[in-house]
N, C-alpha and C. Protein backbone atom coordinates (compact mmCIF):
# COMPACT_ATOMS: atom_id res chain seq x y z
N UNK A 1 0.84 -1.19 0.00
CA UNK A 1 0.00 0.00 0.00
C UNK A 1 0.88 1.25 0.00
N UNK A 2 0.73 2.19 -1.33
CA UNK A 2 1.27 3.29 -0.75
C UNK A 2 0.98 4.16 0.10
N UNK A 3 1.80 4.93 0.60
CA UNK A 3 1.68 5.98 1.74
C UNK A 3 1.45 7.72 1.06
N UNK A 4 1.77 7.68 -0.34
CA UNK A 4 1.33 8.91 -0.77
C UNK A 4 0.29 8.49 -2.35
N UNK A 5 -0.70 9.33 -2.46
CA UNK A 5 -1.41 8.60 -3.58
C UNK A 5 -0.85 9.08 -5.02
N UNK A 6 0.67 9.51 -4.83
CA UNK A 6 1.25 9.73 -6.56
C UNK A 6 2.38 8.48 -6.33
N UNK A 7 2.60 8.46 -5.39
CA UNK A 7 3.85 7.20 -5.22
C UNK A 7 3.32 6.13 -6.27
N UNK A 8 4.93 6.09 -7.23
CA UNK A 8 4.99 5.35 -8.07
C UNK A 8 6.52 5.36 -8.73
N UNK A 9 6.91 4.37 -9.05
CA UNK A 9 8.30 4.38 -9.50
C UNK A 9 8.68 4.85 -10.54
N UNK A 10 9.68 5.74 -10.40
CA UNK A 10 10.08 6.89 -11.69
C UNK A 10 10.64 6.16 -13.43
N UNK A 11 10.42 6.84 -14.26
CA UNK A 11 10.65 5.70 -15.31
C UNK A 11 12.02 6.09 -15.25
N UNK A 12 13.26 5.20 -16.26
CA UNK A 12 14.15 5.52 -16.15
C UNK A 12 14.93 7.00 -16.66
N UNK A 13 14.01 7.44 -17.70
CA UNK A 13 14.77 8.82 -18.27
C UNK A 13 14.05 9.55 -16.98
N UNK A 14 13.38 9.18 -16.06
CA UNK A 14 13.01 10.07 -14.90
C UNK A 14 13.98 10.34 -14.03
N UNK A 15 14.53 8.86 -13.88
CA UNK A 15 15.75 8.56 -12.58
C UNK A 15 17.35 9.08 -13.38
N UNK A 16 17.29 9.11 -14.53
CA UNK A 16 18.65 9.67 -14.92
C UNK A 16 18.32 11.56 -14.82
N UNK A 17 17.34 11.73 -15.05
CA UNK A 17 17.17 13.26 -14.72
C UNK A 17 17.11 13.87 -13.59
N UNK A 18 16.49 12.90 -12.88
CA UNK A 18 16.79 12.56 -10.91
C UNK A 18 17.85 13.06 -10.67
N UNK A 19 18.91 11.79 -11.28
CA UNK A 19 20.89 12.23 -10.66
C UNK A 19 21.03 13.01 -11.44
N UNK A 20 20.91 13.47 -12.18
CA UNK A 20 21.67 15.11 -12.62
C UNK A 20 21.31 15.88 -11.80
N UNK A 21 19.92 16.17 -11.43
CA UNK A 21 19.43 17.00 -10.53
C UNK A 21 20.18 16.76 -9.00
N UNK A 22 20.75 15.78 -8.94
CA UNK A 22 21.40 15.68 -7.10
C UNK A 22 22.66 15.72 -7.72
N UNK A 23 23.56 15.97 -8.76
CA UNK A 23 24.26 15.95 -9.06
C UNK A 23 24.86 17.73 -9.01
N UNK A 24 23.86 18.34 -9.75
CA UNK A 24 24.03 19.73 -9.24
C UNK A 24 23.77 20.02 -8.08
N UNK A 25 22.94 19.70 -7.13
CA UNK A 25 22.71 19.95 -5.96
C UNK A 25 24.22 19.87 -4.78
N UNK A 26 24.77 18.54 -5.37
CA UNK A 26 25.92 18.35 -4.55
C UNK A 26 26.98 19.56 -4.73
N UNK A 27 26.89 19.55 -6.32
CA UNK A 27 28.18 20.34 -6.93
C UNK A 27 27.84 22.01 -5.57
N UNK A 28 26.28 22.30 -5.41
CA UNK A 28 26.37 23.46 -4.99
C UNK A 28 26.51 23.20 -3.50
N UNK A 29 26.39 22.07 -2.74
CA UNK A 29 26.83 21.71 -1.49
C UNK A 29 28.51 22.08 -1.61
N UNK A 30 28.91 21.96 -2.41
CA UNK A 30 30.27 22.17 -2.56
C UNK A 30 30.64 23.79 -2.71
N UNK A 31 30.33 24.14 -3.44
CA UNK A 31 30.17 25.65 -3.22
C UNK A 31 29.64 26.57 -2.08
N UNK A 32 28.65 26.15 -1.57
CA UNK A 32 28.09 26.68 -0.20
C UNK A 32 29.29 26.09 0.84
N UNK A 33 29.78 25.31 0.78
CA UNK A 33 30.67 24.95 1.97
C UNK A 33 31.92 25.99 1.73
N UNK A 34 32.27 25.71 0.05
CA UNK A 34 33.93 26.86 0.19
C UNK A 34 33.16 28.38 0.18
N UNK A 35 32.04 28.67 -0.14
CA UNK A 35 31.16 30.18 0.41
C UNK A 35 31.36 30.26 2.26
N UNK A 36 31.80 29.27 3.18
CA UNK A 36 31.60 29.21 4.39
C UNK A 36 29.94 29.68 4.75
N UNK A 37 28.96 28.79 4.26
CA UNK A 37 27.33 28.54 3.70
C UNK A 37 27.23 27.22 4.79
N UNK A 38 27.84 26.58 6.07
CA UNK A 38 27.86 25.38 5.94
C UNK A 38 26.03 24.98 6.31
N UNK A 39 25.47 26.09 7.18
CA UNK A 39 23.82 25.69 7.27
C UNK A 39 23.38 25.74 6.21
N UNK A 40 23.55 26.39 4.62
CA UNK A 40 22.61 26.13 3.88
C UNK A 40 23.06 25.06 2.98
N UNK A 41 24.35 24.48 3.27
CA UNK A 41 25.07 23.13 2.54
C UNK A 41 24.49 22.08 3.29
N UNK A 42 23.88 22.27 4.56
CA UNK A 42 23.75 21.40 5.59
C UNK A 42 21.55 21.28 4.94
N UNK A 43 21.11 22.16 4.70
CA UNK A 43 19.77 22.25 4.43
C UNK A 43 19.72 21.54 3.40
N UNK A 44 20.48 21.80 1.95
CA UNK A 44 20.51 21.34 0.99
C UNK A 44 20.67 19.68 0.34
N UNK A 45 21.44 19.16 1.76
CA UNK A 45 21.84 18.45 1.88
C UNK A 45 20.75 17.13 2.44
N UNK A 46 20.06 18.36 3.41
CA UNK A 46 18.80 17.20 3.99
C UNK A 46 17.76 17.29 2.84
N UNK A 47 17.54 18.16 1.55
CA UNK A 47 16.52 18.20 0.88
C UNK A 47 16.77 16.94 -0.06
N UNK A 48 18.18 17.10 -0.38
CA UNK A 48 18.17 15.91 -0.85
C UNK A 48 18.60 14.43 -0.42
N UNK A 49 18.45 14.37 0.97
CA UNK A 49 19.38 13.18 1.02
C UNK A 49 18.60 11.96 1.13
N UNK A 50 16.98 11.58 0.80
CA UNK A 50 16.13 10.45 0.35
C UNK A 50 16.44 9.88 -0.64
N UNK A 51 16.73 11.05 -1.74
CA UNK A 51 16.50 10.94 -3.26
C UNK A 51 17.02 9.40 -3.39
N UNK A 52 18.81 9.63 -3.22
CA UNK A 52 19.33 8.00 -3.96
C UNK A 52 18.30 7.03 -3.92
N UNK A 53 18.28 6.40 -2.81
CA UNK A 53 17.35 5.16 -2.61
C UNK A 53 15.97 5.71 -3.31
N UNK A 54 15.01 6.61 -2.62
CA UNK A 54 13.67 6.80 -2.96
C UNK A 54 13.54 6.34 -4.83
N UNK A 55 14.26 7.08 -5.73
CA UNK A 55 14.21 7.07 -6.62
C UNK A 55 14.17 5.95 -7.85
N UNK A 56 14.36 4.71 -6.37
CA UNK A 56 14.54 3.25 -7.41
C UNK A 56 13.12 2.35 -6.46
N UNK A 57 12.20 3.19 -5.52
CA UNK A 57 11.51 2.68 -5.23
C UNK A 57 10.18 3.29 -5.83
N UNK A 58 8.89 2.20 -5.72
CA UNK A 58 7.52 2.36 -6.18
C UNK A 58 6.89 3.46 -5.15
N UNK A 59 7.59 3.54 -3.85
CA UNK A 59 6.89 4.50 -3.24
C UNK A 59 7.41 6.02 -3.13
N UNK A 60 8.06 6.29 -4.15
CA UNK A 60 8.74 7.39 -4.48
C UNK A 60 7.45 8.43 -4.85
N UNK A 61 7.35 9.73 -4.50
CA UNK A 61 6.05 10.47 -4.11
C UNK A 61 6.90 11.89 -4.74
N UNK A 62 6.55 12.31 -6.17
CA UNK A 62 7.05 13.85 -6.12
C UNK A 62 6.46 14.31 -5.45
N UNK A 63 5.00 14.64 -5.25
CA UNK A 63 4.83 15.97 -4.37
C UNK A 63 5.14 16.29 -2.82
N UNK A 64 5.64 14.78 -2.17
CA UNK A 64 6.41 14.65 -0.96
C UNK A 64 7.42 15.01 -0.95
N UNK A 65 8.13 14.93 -2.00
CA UNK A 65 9.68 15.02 -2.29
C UNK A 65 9.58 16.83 -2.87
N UNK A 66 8.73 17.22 -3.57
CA UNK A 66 8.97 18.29 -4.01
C UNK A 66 8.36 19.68 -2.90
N UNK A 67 6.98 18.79 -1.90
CA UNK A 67 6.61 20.00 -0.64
C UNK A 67 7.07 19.82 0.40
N UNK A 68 7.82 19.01 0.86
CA UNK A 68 8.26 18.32 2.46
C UNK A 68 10.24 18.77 2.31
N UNK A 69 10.49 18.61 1.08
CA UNK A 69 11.90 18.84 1.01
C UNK A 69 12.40 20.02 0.11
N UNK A 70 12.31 20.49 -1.07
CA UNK A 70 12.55 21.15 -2.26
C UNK A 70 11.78 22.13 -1.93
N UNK A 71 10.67 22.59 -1.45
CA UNK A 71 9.88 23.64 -1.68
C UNK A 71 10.05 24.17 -0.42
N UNK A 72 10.36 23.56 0.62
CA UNK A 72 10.86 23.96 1.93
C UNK A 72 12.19 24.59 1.92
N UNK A 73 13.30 24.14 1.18
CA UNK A 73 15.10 24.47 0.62
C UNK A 73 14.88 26.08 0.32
N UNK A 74 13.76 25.62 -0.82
CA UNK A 74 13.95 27.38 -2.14
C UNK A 74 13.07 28.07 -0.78
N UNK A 75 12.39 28.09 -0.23
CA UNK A 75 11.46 29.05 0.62
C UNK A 75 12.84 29.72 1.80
N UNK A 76 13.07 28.53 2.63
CA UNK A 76 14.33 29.36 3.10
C UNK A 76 15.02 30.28 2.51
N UNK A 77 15.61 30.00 1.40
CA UNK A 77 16.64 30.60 0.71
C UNK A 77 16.49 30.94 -0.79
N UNK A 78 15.38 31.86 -0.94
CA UNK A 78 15.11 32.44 -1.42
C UNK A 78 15.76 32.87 -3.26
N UNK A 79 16.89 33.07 -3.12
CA UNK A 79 17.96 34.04 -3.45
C UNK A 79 18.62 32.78 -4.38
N UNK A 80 17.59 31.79 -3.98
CA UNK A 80 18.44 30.65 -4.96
C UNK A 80 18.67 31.13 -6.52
N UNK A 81 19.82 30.13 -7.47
CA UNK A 81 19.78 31.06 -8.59
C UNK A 81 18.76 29.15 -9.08
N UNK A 82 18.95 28.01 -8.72
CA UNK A 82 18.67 26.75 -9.49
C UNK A 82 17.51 26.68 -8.72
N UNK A 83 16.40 26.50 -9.63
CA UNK A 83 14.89 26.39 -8.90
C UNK A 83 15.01 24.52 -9.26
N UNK A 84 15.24 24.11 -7.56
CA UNK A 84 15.01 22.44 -7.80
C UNK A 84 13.45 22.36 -8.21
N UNK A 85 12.59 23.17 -7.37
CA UNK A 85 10.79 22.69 -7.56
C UNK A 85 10.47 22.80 -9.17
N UNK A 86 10.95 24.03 -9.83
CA UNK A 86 10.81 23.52 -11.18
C UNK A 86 11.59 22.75 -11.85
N UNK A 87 12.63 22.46 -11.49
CA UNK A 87 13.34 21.21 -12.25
C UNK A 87 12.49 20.17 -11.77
N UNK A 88 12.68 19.32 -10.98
CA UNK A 88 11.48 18.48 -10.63
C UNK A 88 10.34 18.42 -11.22
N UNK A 89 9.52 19.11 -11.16
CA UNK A 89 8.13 19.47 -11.78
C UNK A 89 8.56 19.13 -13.79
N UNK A 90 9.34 19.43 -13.79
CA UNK A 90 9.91 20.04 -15.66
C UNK A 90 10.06 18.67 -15.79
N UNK A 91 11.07 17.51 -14.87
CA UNK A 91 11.69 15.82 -15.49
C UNK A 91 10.65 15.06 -15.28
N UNK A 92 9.36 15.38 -14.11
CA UNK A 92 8.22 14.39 -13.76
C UNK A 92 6.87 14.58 -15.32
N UNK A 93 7.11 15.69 -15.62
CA UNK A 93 6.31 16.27 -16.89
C UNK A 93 6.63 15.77 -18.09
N UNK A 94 7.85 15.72 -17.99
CA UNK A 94 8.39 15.78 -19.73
C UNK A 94 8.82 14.19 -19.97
N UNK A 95 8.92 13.23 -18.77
CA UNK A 95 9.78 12.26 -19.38
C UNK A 95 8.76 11.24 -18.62
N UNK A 96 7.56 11.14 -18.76
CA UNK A 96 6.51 10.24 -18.47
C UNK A 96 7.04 8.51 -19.17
């Protein structure tokens, strides 16, 4: 039984658009840390740190993943220049 009613397992051009997306995310964990950023490397870090695993499971839930983690990240921090909620929203749309 799922626990969210979109939970469903991402197709694969979903899950390769997935790791790019945590792929930049890290790259900017890396940058926020040499910025001496380490709370918002540390935020960024919890927004994404389900993804790996979630992303190869059936109970993988964008709008959990995109209002509980991602939409919570950009609201803090505003000033972001990489909007994860529309990337997300853009790879769950386009690569059905």
């Amino acid at each position: 039984m799922a626990i969210h009613a979109d939970a469903k397992l991402p197709t694969d051009a979903q899950r390769r658009s997935l790791s790019k997306m945590l792929s930049l995310a890290i790259i900017e964990m890396r940058f926020l840390g040499y910025a001496g950023k380490p709370e918002q490397a540390a935020d960024l870090a919890d927004a994404f740190h389900n993804l790996p695993l979630d992303m190869w499971s059936d109970s993988f839930s964008r709008s959990f993943f995109r209002d509980c983690f991602l939409k919570v990240y950009q609201q803090k921090y505003p000033e972001l220049s990489t909007n994860y909620v529309a990337m997300l929203d853009e790879i769950m749309a386009t690569h059905n």
